[in-house]
PDB file of N, CA and C in Angstrom:
ATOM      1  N   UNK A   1       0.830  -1.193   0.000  1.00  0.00           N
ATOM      2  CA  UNK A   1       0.000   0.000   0.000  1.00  0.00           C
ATOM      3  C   UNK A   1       0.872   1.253   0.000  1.00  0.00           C
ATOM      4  N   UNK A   2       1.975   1.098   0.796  1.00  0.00           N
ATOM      5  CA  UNK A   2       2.760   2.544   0.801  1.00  0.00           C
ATOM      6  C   UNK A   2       3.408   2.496  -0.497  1.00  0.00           C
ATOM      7  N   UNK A   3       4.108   1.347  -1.499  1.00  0.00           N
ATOM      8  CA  UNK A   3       4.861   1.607  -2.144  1.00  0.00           C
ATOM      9  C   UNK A   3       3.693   2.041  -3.308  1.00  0.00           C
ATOM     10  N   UNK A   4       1.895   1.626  -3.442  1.00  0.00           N
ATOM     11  CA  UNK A   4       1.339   2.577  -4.070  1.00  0.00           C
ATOM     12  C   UNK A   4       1.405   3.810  -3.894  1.00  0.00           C
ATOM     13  N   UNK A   5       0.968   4.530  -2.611  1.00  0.00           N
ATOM     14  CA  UNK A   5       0.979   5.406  -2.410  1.00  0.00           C
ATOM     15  C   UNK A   5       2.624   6.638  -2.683  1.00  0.00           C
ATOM     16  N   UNK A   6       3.352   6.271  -2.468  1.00  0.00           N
ATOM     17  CA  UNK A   6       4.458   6.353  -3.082  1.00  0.00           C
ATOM     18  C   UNK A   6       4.801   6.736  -4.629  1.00  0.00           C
ATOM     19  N   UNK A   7       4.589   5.840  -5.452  1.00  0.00           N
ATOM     20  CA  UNK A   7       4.309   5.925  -6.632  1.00  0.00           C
ATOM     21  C   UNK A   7       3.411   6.862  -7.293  1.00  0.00           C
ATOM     22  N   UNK A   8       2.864   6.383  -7.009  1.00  0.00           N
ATOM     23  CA  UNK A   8       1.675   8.179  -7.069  1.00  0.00           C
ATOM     24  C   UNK A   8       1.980   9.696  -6.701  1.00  0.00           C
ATOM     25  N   UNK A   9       2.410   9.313  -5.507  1.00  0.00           N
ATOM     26  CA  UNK A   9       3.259  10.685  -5.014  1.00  0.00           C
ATOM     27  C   UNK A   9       4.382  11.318  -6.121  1.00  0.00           C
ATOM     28  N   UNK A  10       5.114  10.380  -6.326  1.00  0.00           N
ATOM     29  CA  UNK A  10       6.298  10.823  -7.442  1.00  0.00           C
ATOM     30  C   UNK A  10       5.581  11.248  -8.793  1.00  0.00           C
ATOM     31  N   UNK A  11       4.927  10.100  -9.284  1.00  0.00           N
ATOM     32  CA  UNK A  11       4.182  10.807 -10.404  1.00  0.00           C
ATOM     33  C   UNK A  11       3.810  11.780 -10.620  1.00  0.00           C
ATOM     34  N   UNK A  12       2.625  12.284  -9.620  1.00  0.00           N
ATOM     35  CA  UNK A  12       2.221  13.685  -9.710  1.00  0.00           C
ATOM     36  C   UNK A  12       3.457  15.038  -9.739  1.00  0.00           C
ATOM     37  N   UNK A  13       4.415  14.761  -8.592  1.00  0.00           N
ATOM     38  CA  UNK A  13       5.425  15.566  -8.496  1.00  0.00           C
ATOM     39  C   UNK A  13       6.445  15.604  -9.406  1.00  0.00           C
ATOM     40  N   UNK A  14       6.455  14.386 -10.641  1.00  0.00           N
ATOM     41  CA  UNK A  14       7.042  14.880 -12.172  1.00  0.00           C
ATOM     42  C   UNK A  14       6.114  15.440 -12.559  1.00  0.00           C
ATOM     43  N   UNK A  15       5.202  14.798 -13.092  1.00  0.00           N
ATOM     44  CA  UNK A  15       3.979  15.836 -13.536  1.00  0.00           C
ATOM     45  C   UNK A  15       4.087  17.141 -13.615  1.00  0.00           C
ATOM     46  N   UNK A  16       4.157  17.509 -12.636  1.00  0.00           N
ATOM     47  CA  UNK A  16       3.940  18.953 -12.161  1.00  0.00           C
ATOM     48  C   UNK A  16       5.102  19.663 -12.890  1.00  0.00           C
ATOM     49  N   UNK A  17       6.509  19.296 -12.388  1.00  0.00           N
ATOM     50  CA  UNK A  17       7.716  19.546 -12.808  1.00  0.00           C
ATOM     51  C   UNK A  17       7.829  19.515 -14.406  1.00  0.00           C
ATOM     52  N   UNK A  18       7.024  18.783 -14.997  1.00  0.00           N
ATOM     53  CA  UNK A  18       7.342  18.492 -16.335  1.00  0.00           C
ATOM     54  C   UNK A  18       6.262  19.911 -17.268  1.00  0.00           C
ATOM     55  N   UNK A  19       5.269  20.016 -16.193  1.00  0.00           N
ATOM     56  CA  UNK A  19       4.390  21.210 -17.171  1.00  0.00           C
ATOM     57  C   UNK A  19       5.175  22.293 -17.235  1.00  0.00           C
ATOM     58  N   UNK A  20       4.280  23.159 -18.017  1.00  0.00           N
ATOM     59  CA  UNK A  20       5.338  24.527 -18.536  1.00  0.00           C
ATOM     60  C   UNK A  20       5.033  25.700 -17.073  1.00  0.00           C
ATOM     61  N   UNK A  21       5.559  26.277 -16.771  1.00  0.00           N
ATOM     62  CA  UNK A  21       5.204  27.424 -16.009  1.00  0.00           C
ATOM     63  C   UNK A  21       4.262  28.452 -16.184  1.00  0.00           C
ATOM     64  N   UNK A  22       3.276  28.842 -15.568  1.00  0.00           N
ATOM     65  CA  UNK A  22       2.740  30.119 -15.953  1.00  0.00           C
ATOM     66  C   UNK A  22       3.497  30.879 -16.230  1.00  0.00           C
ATOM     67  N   UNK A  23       3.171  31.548 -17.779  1.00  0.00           N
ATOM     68  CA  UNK A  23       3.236  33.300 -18.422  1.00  0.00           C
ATOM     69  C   UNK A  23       3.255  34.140 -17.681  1.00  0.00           C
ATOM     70  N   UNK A  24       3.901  34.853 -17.137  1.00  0.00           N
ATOM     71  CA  UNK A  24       3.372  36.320 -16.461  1.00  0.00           C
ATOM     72  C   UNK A  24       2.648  37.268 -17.677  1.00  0.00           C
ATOM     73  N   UNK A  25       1.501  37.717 -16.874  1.00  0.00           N
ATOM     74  CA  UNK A  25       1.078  38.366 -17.863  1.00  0.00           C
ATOM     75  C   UNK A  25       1.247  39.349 -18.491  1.00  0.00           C
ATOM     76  N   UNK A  26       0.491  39.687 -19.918  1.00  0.00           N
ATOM     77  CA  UNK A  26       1.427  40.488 -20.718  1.00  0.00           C
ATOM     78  C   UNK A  26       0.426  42.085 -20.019  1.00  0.00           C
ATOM     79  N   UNK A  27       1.751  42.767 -19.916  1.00  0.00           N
ATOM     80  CA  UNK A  27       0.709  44.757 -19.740  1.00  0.00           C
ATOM     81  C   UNK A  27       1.208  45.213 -20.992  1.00  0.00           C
ATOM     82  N   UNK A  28       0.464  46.345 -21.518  1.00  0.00           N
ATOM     83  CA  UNK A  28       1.034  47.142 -22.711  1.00  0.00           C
ATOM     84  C   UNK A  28       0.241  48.257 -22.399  1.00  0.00           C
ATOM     85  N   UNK A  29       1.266  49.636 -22.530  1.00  0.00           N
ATOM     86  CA  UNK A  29       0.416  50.338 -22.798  1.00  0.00           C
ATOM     87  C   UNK A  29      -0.098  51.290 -23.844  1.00  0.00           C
ATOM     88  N   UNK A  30      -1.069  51.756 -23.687  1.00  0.00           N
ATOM     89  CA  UNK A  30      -2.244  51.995 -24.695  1.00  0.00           C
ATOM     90  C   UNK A  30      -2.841  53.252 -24.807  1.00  0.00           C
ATOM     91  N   UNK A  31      -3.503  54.164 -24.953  1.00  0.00           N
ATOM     92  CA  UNK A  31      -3.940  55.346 -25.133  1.00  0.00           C
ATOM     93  C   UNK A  31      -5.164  55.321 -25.037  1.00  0.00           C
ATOM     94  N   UNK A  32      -5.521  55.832 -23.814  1.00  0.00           N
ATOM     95  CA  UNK A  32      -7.034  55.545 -23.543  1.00  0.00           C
ATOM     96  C   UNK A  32      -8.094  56.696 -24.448  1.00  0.00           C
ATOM     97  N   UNK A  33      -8.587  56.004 -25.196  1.00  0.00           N
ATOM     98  CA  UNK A  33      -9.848  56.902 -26.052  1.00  0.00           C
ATOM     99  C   UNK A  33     -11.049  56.357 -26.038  1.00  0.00           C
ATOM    100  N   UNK A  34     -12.097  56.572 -26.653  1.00  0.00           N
ATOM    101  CA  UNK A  34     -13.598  56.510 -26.115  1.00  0.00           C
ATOM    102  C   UNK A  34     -13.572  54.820 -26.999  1.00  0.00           C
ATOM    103  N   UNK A  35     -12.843  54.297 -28.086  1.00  0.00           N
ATOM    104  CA  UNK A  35     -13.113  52.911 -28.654  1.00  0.00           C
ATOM    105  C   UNK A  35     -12.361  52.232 -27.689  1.00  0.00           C
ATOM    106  N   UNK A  36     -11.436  51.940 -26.460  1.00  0.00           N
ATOM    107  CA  UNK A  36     -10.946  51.452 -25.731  1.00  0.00           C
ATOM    108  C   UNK A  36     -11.104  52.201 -24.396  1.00  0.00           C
ATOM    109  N   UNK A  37     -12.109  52.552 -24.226  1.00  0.00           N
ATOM    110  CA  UNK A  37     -12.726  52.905 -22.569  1.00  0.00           C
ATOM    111  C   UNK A  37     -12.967  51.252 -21.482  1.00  0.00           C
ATOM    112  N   UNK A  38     -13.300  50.467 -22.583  1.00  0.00           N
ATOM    113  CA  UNK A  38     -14.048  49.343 -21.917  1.00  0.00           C
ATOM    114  C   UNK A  38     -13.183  48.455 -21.451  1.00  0.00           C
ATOM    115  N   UNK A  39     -11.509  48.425 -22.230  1.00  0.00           N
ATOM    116  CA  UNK A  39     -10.440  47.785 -21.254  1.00  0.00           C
ATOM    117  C   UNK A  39      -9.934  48.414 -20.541  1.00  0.00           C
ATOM    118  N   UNK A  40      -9.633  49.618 -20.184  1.00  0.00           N
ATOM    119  CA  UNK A  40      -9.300  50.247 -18.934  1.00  0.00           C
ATOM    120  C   UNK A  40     -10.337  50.213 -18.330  1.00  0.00           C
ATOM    121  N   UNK A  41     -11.574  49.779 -18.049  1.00  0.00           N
ATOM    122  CA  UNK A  41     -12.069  49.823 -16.966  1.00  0.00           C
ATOM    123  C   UNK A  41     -12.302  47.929 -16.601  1.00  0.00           C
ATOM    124  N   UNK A  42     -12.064  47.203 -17.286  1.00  0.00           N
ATOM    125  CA  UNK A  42     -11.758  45.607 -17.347  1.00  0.00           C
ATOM    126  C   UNK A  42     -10.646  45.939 -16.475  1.00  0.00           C
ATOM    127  N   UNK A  43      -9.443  46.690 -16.838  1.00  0.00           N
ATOM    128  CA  UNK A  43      -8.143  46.336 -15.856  1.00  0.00           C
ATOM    129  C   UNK A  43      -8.307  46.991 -14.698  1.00  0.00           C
ATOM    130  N   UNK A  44      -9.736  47.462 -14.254  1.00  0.00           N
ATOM    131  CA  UNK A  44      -9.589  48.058 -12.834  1.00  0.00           C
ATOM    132  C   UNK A  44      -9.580  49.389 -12.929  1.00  0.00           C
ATOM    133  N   UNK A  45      -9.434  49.905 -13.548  1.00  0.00           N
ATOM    134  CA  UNK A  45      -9.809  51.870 -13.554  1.00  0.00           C
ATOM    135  C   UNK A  45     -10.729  52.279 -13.680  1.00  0.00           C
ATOM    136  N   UNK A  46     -11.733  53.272 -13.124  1.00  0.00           N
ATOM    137  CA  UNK A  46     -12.678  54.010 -13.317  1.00  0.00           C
ATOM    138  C   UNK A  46     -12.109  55.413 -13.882  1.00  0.00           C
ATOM    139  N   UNK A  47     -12.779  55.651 -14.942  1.00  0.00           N
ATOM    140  CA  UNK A  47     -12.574  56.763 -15.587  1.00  0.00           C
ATOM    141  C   UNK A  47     -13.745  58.109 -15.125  1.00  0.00           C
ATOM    142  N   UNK A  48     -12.413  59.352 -14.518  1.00  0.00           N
ATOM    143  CA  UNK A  48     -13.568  60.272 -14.068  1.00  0.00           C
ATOM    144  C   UNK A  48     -12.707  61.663 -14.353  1.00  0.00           C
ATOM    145  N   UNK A  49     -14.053  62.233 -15.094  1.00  0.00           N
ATOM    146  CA  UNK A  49     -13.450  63.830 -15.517  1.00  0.00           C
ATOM    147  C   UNK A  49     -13.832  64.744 -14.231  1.00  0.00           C
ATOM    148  N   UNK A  50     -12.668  65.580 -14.171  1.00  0.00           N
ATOM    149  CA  UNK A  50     -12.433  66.488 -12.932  1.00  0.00           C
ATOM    150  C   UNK A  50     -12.083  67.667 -13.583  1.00  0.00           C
ATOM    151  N   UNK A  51     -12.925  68.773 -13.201  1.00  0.00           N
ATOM    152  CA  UNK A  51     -12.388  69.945 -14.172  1.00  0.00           C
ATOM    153  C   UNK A  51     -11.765  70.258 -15.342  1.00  0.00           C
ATOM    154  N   UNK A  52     -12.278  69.088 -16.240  1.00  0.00           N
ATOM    155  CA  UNK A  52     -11.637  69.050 -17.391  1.00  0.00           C
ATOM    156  C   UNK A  52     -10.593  68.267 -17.939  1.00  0.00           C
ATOM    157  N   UNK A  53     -10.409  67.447 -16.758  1.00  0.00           N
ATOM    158  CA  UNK A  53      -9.038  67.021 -16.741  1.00  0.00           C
ATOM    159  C   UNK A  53      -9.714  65.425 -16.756  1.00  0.00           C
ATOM    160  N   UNK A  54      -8.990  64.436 -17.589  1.00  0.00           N
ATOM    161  CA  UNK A  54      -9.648  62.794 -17.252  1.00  0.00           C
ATOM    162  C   UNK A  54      -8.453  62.066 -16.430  1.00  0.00           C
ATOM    163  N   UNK A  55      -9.348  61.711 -15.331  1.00  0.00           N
ATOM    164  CA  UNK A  55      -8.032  61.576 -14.518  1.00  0.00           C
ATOM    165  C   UNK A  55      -8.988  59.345 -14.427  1.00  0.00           C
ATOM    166  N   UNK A  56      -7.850  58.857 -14.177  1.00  0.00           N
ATOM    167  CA  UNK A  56      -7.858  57.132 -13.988  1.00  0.00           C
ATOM    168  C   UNK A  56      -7.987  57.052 -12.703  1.00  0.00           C
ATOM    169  N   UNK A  57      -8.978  56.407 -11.749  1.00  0.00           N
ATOM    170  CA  UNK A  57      -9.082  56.000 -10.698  1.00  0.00           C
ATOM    171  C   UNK A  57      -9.256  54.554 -10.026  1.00  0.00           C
ATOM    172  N   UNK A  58      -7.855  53.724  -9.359  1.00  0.00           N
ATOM    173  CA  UNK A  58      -7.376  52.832  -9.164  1.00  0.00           C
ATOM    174  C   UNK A  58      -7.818  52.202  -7.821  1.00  0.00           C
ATOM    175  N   UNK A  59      -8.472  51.645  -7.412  1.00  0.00           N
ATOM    176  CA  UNK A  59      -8.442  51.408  -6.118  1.00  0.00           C
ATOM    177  C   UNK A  59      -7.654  49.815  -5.639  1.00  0.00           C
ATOM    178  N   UNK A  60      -7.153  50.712  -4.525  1.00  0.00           N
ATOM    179  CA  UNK A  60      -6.383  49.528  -3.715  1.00  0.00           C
ATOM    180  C   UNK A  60      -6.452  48.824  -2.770  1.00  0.00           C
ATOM    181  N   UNK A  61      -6.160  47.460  -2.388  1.00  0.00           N
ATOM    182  CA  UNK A  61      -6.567  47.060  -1.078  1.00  0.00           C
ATOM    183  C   UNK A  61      -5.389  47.012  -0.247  1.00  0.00           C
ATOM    184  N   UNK A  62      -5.275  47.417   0.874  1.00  0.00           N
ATOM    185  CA  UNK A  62      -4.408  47.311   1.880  1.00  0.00           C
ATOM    186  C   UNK A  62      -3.739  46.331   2.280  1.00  0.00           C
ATOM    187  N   UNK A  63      -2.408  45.856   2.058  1.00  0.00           N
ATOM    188  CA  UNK A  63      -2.340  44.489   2.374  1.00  0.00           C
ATOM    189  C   UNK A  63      -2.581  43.716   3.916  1.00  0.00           C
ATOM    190  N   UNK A  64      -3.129  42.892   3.365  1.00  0.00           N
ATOM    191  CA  UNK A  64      -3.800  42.264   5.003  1.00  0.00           C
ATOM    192  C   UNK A  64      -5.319  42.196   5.377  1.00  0.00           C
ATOM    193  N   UNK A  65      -5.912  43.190   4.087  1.00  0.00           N
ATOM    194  CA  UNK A  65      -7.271  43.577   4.648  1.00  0.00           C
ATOM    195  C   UNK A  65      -7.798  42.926   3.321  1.00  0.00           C
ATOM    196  N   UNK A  66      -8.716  42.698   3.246  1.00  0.00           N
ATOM    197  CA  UNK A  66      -9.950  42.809   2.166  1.00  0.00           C
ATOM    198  C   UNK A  66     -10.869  43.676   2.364  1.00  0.00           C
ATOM    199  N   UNK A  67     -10.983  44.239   3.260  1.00  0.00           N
ATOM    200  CA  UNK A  67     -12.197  45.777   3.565  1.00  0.00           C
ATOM    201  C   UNK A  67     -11.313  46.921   3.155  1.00  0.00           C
ATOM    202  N   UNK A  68     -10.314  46.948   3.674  1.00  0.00           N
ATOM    203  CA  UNK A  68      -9.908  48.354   3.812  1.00  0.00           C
ATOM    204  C   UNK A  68      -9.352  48.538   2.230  1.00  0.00           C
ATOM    205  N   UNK A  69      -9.054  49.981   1.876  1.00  0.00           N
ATOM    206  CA  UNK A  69      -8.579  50.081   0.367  1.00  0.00           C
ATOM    207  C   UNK A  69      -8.353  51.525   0.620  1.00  0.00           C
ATOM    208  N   UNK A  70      -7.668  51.975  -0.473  1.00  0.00           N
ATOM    209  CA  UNK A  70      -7.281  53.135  -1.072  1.00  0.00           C
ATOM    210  C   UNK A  70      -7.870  53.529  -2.185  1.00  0.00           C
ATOM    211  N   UNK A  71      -7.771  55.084  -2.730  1.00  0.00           N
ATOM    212  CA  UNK A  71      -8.184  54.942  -4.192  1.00  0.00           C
ATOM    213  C   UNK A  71      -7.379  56.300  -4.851  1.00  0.00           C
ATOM    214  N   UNK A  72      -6.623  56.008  -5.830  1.00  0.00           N
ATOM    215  CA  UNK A  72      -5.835  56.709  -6.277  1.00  0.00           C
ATOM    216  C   UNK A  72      -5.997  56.953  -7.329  1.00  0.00           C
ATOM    217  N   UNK A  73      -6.485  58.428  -7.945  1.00  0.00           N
ATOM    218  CA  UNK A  73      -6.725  58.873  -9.465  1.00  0.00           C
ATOM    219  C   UNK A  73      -5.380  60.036  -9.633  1.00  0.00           C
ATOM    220  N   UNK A  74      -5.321  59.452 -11.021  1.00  0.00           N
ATOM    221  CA  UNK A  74      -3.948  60.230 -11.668  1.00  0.00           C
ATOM    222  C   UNK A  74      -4.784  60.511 -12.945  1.00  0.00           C
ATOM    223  N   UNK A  75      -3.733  61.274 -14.023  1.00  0.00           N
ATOM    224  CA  UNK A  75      -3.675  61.680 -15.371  1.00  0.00           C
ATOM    225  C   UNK A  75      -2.767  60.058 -15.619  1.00  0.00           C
ATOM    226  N   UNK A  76      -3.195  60.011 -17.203  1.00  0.00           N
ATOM    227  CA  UNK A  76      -2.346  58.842 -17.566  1.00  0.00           C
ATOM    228  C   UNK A  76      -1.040  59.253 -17.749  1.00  0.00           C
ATOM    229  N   UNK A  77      -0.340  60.543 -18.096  1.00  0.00           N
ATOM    230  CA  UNK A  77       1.127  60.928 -17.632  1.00  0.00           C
ATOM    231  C   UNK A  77       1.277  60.929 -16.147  1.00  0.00           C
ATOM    232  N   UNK A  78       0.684  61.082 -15.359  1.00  0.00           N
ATOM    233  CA  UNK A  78       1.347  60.621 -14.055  1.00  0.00           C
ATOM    234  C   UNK A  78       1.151  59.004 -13.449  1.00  0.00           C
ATOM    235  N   UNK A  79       0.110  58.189 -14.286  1.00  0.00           N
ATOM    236  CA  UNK A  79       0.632  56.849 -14.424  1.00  0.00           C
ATOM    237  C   UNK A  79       1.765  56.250 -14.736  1.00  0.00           C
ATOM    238  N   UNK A  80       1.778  56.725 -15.797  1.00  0.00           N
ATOM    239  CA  UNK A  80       3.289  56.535 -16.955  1.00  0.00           C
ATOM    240  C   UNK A  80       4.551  56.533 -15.903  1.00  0.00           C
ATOM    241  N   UNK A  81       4.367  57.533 -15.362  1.00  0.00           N
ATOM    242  CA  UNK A  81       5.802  58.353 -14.755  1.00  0.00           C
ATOM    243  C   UNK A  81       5.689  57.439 -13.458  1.00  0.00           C
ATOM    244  N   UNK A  82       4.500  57.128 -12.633  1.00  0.00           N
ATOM    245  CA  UNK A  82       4.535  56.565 -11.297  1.00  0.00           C
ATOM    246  C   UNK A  82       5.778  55.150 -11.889  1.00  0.00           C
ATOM    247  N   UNK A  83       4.559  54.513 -12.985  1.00  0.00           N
ATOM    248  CA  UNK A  83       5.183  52.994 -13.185  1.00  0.00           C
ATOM    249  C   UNK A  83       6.825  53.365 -13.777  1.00  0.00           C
ATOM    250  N   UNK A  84       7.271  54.311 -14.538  1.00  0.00           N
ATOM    251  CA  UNK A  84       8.617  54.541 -14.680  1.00  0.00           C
ATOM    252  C   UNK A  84       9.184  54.301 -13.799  1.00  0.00           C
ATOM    253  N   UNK A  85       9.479  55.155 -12.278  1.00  0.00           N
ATOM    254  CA  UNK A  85       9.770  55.415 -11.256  1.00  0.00           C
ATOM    255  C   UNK A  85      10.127  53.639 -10.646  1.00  0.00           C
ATOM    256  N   UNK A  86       8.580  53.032 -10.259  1.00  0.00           N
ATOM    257  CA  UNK A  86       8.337  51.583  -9.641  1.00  0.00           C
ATOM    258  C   UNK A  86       9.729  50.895 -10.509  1.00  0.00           C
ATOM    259  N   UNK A  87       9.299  51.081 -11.449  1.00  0.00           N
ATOM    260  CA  UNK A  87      10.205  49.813 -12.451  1.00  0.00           C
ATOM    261  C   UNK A  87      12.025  50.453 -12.252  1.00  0.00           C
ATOM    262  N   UNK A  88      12.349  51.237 -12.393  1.00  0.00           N
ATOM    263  CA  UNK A  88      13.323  51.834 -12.157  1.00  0.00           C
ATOM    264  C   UNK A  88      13.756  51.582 -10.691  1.00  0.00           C
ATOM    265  N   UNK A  89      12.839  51.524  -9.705  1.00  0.00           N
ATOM    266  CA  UNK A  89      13.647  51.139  -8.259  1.00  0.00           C
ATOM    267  C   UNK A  89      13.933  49.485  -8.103  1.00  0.00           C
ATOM    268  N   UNK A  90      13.252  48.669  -8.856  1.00  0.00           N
ATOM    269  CA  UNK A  90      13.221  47.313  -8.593  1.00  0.00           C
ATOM    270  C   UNK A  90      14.245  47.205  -9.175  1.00  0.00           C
ATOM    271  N   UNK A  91      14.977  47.627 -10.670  1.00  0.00           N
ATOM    272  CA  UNK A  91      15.738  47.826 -11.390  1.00  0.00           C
ATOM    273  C   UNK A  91      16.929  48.002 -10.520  1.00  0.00           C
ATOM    274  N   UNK A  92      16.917  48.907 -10.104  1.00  0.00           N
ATOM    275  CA  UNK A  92      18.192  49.123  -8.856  1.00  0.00           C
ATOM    276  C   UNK A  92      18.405  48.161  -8.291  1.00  0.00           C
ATOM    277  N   UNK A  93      17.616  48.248  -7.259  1.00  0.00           N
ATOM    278  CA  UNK A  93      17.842  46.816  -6.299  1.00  0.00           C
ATOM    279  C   UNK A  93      18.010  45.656  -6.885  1.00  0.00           C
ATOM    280  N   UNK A  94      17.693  45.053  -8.130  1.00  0.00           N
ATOM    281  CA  UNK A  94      17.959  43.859  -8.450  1.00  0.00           C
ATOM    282  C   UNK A  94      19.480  43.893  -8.744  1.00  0.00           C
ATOM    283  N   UNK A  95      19.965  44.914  -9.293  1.00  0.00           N
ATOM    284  CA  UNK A  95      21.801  45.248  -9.473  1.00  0.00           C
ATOM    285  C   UNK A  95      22.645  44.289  -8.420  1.00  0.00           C
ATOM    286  N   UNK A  96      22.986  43.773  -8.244  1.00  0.00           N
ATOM    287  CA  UNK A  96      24.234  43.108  -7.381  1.00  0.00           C
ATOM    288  C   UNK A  96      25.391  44.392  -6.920  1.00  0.00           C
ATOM    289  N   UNK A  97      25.512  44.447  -5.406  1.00  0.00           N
ATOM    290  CA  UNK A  97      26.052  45.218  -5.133  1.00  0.00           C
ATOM    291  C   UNK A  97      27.860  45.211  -5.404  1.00  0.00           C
ATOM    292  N   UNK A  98      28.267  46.154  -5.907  1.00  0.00           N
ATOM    293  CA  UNK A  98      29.919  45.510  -6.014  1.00  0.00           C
ATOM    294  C   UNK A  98      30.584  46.451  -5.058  1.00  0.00           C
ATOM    295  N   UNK A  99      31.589  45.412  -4.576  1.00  0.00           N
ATOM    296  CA  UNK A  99      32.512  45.771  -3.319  1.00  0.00           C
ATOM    297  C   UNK A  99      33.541  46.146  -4.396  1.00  0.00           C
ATOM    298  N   UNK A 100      34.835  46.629  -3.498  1.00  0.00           N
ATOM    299  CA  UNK A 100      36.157  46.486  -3.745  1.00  0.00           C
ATOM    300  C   UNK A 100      37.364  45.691  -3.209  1.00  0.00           C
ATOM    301  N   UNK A 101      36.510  44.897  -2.642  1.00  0.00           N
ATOM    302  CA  UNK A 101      37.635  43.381  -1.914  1.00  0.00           C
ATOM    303  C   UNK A 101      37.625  42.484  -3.002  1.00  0.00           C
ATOM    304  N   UNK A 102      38.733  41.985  -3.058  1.00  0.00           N
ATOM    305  CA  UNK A 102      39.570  41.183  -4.562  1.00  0.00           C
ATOM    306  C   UNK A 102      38.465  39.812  -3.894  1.00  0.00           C
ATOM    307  N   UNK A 103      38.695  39.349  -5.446  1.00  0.00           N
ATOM    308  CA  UNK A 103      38.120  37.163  -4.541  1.00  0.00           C
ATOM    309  C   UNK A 103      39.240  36.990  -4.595  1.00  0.00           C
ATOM    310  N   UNK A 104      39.469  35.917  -3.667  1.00  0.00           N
ATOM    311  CA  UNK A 104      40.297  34.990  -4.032  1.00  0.00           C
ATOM    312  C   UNK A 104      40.854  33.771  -4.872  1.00  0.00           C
TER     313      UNK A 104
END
């Protein structure tokens, strides 16, 4: 019975190993106009004019909570520039720091 159980165990755990990995998914961005209103608001934005101005409104959940949230409206240039910024610090930090002590 164990060496079924066993067997099975391994199987599944090639299995698994042998499938392909999830895709991360693809973002692109896009230029929001009135024929593509309906996927920016699919990806989570509410679109709201403020004095003239169309600003994207994002809401967030707090990590830890499912009640609590944020909600953050920008211009799509200060989207642009936020996610510049994001991607640019991860960018950093992923760098490997270099010393000046020789290897051996």
């Amino acid at each position: 019975m164990r060496l079924i159980i066993a067997s099975l165990l391994v199987t599944g755990l090639l299995a698994a190993c042998a499938s392909k990995p999830a895709e991360p998914p693809v973002t692109k961005r896009v230029k929001v106009d009135a024929s593509n209103v309906t996927e920016a608001q699919a990806a989570g934005y509410r679109i709201v004019n403020k004095n003239g101005e169309t600003l994207y409104c994002r809401k967030t959940f707090l990590t830890g909570s499912r009640l609590k949230s944020t909600t953050s409206c920008l211009t799509a240039a200060q989207w642009t520039e936020l996610s510049e910024q994001s991607r640019a610090i991860v960018n950093d930090r992923a760098r490997p720091v270099q010393t000046n002590t020789p290897h051996p």
